[in-house]
PDB file of N, CA and C in Angstrom:
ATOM      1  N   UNK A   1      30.070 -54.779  47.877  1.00  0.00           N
ATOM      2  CA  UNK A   1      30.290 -54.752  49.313  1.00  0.00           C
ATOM      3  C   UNK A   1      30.989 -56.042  49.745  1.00  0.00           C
ATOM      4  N   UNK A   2      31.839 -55.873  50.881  1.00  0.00           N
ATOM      5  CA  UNK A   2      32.852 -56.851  50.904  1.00  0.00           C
ATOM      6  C   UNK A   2      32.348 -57.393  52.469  1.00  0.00           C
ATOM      7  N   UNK A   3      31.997 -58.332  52.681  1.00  0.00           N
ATOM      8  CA  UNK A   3      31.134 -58.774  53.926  1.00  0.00           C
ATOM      9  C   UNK A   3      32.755 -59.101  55.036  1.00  0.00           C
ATOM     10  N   UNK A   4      32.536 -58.797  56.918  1.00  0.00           N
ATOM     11  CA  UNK A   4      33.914 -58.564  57.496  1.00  0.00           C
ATOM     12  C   UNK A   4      33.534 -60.235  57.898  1.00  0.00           C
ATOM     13  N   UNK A   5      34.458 -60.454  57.887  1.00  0.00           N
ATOM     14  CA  UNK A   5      34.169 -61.600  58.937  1.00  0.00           C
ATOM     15  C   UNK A   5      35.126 -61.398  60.949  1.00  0.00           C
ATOM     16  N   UNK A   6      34.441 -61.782  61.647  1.00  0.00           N
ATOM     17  CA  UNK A   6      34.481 -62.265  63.068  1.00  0.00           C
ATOM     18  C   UNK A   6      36.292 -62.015  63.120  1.00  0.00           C
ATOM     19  N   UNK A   7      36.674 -62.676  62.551  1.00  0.00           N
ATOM     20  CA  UNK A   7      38.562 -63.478  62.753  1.00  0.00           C
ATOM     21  C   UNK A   7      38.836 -61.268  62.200  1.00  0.00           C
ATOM     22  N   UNK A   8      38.756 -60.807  60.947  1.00  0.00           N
ATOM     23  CA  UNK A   8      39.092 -59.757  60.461  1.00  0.00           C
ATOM     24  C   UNK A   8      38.709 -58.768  61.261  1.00  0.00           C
ATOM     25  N   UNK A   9      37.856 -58.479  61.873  1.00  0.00           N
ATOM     26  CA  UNK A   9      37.607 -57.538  62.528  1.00  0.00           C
ATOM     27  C   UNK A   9      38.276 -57.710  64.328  1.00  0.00           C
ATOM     28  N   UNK A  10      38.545 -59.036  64.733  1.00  0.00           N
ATOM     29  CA  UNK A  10      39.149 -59.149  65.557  1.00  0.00           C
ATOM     30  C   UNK A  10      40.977 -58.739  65.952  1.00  0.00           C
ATOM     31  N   UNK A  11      41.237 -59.253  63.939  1.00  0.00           N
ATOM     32  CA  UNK A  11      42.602 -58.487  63.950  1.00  0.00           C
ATOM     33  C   UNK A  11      43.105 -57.317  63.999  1.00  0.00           C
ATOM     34  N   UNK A  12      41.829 -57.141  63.162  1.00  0.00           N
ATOM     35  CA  UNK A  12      41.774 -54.860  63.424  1.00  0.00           C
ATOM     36  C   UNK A  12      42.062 -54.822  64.717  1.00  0.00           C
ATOM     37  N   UNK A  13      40.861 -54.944  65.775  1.00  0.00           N
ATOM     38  CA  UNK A  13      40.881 -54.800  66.960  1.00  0.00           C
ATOM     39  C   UNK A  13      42.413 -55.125  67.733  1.00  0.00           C
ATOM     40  N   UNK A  14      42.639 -55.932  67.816  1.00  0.00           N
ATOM     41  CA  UNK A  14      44.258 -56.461  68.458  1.00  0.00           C
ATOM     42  C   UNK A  14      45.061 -55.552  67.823  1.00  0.00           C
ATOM     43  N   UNK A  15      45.342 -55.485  66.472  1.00  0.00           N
ATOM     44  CA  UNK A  15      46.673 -54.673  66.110  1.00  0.00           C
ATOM     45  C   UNK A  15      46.376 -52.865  66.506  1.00  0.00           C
ATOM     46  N   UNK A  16      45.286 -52.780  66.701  1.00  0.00           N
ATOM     47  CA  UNK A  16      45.096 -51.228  67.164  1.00  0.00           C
ATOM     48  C   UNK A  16      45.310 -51.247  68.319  1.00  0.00           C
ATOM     49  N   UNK A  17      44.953 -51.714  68.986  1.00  0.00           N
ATOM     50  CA  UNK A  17      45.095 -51.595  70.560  1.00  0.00           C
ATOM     51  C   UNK A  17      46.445 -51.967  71.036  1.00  0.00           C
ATOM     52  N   UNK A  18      47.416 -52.991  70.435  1.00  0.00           N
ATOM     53  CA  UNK A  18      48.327 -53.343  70.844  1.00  0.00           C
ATOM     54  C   UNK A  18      49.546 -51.861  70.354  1.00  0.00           C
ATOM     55  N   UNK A  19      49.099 -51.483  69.199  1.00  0.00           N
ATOM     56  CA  UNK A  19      50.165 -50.142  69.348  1.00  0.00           C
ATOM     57  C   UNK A  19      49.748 -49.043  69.376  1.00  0.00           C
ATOM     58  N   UNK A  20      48.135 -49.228  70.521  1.00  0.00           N
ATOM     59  CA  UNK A  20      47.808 -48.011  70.894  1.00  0.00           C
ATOM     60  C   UNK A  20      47.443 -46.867  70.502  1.00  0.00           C
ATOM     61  N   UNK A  21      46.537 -47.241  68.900  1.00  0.00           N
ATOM     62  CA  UNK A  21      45.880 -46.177  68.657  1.00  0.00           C
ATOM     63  C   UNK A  21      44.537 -45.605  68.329  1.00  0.00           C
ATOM     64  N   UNK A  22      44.278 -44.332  68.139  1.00  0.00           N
ATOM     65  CA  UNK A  22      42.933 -43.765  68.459  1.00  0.00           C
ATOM     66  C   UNK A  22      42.507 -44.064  67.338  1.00  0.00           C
ATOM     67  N   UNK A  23      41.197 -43.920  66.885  1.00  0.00           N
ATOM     68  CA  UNK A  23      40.400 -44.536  65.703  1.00  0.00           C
ATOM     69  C   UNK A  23      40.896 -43.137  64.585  1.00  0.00           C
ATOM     70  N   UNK A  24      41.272 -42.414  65.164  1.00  0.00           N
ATOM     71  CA  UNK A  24      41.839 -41.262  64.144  1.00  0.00           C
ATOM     72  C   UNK A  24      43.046 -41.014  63.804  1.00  0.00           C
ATOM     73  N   UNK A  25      44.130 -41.712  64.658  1.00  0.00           N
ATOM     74  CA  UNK A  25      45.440 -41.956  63.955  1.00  0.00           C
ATOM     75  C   UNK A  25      45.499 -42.972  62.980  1.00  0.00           C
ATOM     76  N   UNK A  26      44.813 -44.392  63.612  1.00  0.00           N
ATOM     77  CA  UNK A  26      44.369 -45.085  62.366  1.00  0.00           C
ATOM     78  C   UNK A  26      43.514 -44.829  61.173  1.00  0.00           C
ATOM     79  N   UNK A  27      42.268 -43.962  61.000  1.00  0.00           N
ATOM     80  CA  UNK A  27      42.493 -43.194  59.835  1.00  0.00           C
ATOM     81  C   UNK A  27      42.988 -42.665  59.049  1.00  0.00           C
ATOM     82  N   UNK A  28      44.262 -41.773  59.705  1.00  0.00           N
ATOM     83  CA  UNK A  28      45.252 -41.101  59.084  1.00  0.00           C
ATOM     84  C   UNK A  28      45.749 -42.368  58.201  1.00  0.00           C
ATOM     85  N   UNK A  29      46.773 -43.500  58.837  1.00  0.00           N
ATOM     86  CA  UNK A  29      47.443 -44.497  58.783  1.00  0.00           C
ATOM     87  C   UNK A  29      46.933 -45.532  57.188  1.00  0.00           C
ATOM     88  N   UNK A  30      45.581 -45.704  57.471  1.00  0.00           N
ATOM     89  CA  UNK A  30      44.877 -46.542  56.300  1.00  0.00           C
ATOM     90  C   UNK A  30      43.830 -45.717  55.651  1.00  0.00           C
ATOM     91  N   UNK A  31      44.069 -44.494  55.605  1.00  0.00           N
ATOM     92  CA  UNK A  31      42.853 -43.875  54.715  1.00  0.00           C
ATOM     93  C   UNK A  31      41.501 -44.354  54.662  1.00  0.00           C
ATOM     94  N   UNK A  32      40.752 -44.716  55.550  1.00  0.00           N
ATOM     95  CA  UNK A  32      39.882 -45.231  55.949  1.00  0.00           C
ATOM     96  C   UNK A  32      38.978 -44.256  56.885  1.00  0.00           C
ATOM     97  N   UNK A  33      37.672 -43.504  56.991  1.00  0.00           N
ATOM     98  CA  UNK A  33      37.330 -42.901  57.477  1.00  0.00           C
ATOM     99  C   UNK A  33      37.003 -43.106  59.333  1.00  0.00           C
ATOM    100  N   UNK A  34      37.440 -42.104  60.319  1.00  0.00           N
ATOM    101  CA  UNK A  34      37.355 -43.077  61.715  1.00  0.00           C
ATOM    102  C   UNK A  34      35.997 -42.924  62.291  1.00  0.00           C
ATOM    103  N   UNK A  35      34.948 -42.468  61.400  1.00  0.00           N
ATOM    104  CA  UNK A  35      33.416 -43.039  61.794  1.00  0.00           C
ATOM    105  C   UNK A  35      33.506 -44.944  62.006  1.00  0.00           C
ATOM    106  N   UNK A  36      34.009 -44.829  60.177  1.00  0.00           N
ATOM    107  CA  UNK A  36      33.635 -46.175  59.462  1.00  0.00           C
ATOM    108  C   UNK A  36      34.689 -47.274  60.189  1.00  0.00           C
ATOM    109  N   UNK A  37      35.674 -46.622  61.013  1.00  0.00           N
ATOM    110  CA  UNK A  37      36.555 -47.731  61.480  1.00  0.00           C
ATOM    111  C   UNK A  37      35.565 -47.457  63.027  1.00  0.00           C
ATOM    112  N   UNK A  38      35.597 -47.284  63.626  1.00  0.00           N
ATOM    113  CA  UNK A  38      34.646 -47.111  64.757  1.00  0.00           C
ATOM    114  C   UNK A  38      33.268 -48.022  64.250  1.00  0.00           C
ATOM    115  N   UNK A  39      32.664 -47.605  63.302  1.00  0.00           N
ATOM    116  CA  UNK A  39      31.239 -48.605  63.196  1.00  0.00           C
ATOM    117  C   UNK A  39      32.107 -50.292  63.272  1.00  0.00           C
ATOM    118  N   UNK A  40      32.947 -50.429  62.370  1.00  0.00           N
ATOM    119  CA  UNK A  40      33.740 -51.785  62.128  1.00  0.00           C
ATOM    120  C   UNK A  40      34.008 -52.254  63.690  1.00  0.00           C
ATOM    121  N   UNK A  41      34.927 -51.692  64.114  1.00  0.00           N
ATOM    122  CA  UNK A  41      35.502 -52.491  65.313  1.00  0.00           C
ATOM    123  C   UNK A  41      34.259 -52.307  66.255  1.00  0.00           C
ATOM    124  N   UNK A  42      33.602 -51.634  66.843  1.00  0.00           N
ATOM    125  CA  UNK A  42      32.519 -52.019  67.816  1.00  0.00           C
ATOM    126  C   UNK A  42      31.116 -52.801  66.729  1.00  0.00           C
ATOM    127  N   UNK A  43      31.364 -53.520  65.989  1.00  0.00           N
ATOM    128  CA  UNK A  43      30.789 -54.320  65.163  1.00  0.00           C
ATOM    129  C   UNK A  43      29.096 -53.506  64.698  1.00  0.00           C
ATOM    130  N   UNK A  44      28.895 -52.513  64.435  1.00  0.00           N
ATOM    131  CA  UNK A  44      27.749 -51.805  63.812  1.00  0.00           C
ATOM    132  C   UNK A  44      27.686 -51.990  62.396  1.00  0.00           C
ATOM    133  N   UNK A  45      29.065 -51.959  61.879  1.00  0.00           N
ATOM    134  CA  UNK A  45      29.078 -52.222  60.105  1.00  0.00           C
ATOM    135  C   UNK A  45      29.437 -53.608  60.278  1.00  0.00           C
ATOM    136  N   UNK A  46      29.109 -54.210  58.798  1.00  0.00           N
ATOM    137  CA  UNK A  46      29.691 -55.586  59.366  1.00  0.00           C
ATOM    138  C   UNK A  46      29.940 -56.194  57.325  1.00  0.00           C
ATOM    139  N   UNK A  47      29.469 -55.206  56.938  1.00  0.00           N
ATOM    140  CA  UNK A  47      30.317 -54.997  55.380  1.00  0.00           C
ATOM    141  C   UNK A  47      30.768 -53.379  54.901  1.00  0.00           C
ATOM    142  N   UNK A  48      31.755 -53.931  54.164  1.00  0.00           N
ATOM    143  CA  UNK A  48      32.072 -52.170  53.430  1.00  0.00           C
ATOM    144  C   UNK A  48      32.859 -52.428  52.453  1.00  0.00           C
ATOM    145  N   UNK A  49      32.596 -51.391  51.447  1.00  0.00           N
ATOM    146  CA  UNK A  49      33.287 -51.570  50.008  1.00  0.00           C
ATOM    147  C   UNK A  49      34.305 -52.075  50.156  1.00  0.00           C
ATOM    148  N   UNK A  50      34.927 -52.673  48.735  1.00  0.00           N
ATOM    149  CA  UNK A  50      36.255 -53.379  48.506  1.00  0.00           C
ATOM    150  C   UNK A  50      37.342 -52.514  48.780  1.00  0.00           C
ATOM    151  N   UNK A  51      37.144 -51.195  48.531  1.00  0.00           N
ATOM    152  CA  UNK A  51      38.270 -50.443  48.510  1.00  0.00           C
ATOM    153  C   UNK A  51      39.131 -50.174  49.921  1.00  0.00           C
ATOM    154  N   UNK A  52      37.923 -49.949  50.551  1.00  0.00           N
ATOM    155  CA  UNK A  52      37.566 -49.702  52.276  1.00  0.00           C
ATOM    156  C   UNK A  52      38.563 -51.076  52.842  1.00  0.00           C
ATOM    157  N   UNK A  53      38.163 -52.172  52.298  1.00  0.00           N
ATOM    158  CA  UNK A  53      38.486 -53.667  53.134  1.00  0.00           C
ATOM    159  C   UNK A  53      40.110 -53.887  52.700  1.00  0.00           C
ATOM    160  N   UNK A  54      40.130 -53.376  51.307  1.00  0.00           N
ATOM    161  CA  UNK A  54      41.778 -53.425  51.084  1.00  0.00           C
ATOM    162  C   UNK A  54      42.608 -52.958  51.569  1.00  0.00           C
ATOM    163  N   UNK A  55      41.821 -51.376  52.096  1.00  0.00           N
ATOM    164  CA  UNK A  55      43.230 -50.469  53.059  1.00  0.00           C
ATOM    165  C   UNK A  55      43.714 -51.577  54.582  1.00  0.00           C
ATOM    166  N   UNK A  56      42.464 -51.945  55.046  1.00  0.00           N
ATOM    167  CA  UNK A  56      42.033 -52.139  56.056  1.00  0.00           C
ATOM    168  C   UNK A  56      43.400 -53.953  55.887  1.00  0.00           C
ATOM    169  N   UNK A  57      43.129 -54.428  55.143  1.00  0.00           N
ATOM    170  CA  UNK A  57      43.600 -55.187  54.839  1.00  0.00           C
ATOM    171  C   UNK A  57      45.356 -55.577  54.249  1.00  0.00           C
ATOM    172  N   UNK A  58      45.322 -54.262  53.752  1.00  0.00           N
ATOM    173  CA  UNK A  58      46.984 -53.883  53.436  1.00  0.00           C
ATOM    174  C   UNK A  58      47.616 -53.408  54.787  1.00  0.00           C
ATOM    175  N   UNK A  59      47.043 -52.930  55.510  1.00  0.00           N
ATOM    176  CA  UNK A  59      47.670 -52.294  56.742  1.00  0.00           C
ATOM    177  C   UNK A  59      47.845 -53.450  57.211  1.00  0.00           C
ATOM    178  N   UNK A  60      46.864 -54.565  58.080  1.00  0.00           N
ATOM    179  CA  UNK A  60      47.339 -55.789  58.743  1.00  0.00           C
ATOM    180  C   UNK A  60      48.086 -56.645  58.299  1.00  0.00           C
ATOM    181  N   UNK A  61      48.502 -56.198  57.001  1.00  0.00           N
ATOM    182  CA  UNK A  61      49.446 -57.325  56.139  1.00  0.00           C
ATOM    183  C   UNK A  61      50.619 -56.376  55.970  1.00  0.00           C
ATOM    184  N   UNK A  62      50.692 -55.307  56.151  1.00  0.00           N
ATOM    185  CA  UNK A  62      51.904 -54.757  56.077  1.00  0.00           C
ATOM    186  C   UNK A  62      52.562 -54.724  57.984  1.00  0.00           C
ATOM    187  N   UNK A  63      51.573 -54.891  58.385  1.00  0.00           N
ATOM    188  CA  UNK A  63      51.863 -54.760  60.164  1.00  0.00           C
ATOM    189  C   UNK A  63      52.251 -56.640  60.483  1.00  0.00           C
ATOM    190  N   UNK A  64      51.950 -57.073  60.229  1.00  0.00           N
ATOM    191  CA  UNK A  64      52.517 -58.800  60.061  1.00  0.00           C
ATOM    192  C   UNK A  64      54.169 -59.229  59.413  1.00  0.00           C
ATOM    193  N   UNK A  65      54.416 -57.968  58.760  1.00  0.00           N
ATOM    194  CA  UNK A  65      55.950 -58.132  58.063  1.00  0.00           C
ATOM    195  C   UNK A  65      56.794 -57.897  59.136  1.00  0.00           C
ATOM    196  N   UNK A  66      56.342 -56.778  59.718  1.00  0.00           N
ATOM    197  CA  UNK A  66      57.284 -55.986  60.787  1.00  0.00           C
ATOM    198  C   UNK A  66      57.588 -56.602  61.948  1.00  0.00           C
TER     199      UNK A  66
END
C-alpha cells in the first residue's frame, strides 16, 4: 500500500477540477476505479495500492507536459 500524501491528493484535486471533470471521466482517463477516486479526493482513503498510485500518478505527470 502506497500511503497519499496532503500535496498528491491536492494535485488530483486541482488538475480535475481545472479541466472539469466528473470522477467518472477521470476513471475512464486513468483506469482507476471512480468509487476509489472519490474516496481519494474527499480524503476517506488516504492509501492505495502501487498500481492504483501509478495511474494516478502517470496522469499528473503526463498532464504537467502539456
Amino acid at each position: 500500500m502506497k500511503a497519499l500524501s496532503k500535496t498528491f491528493v491536492d494535485a488530483l484535486t486541482v488538475k480535475q477540477a481545472r479541466k472539469r471533470l466528473t470522477f467518472l471521466k477521470l476513471a475512464k482517463i486513468t483506469g482507476v476505479n471512480n468509487s476509489t477516486l472519490s474516496g481519494i479526493v474527499n480524503r476517506r482513503i488516504d492509501a492505495v495500492q502501487e498500481r492504483t498510485f501509478d495511474k494516478l500518478n502517470d496522469w499528473l505527470l503526463e498532464e504537467e507536459t502539456k
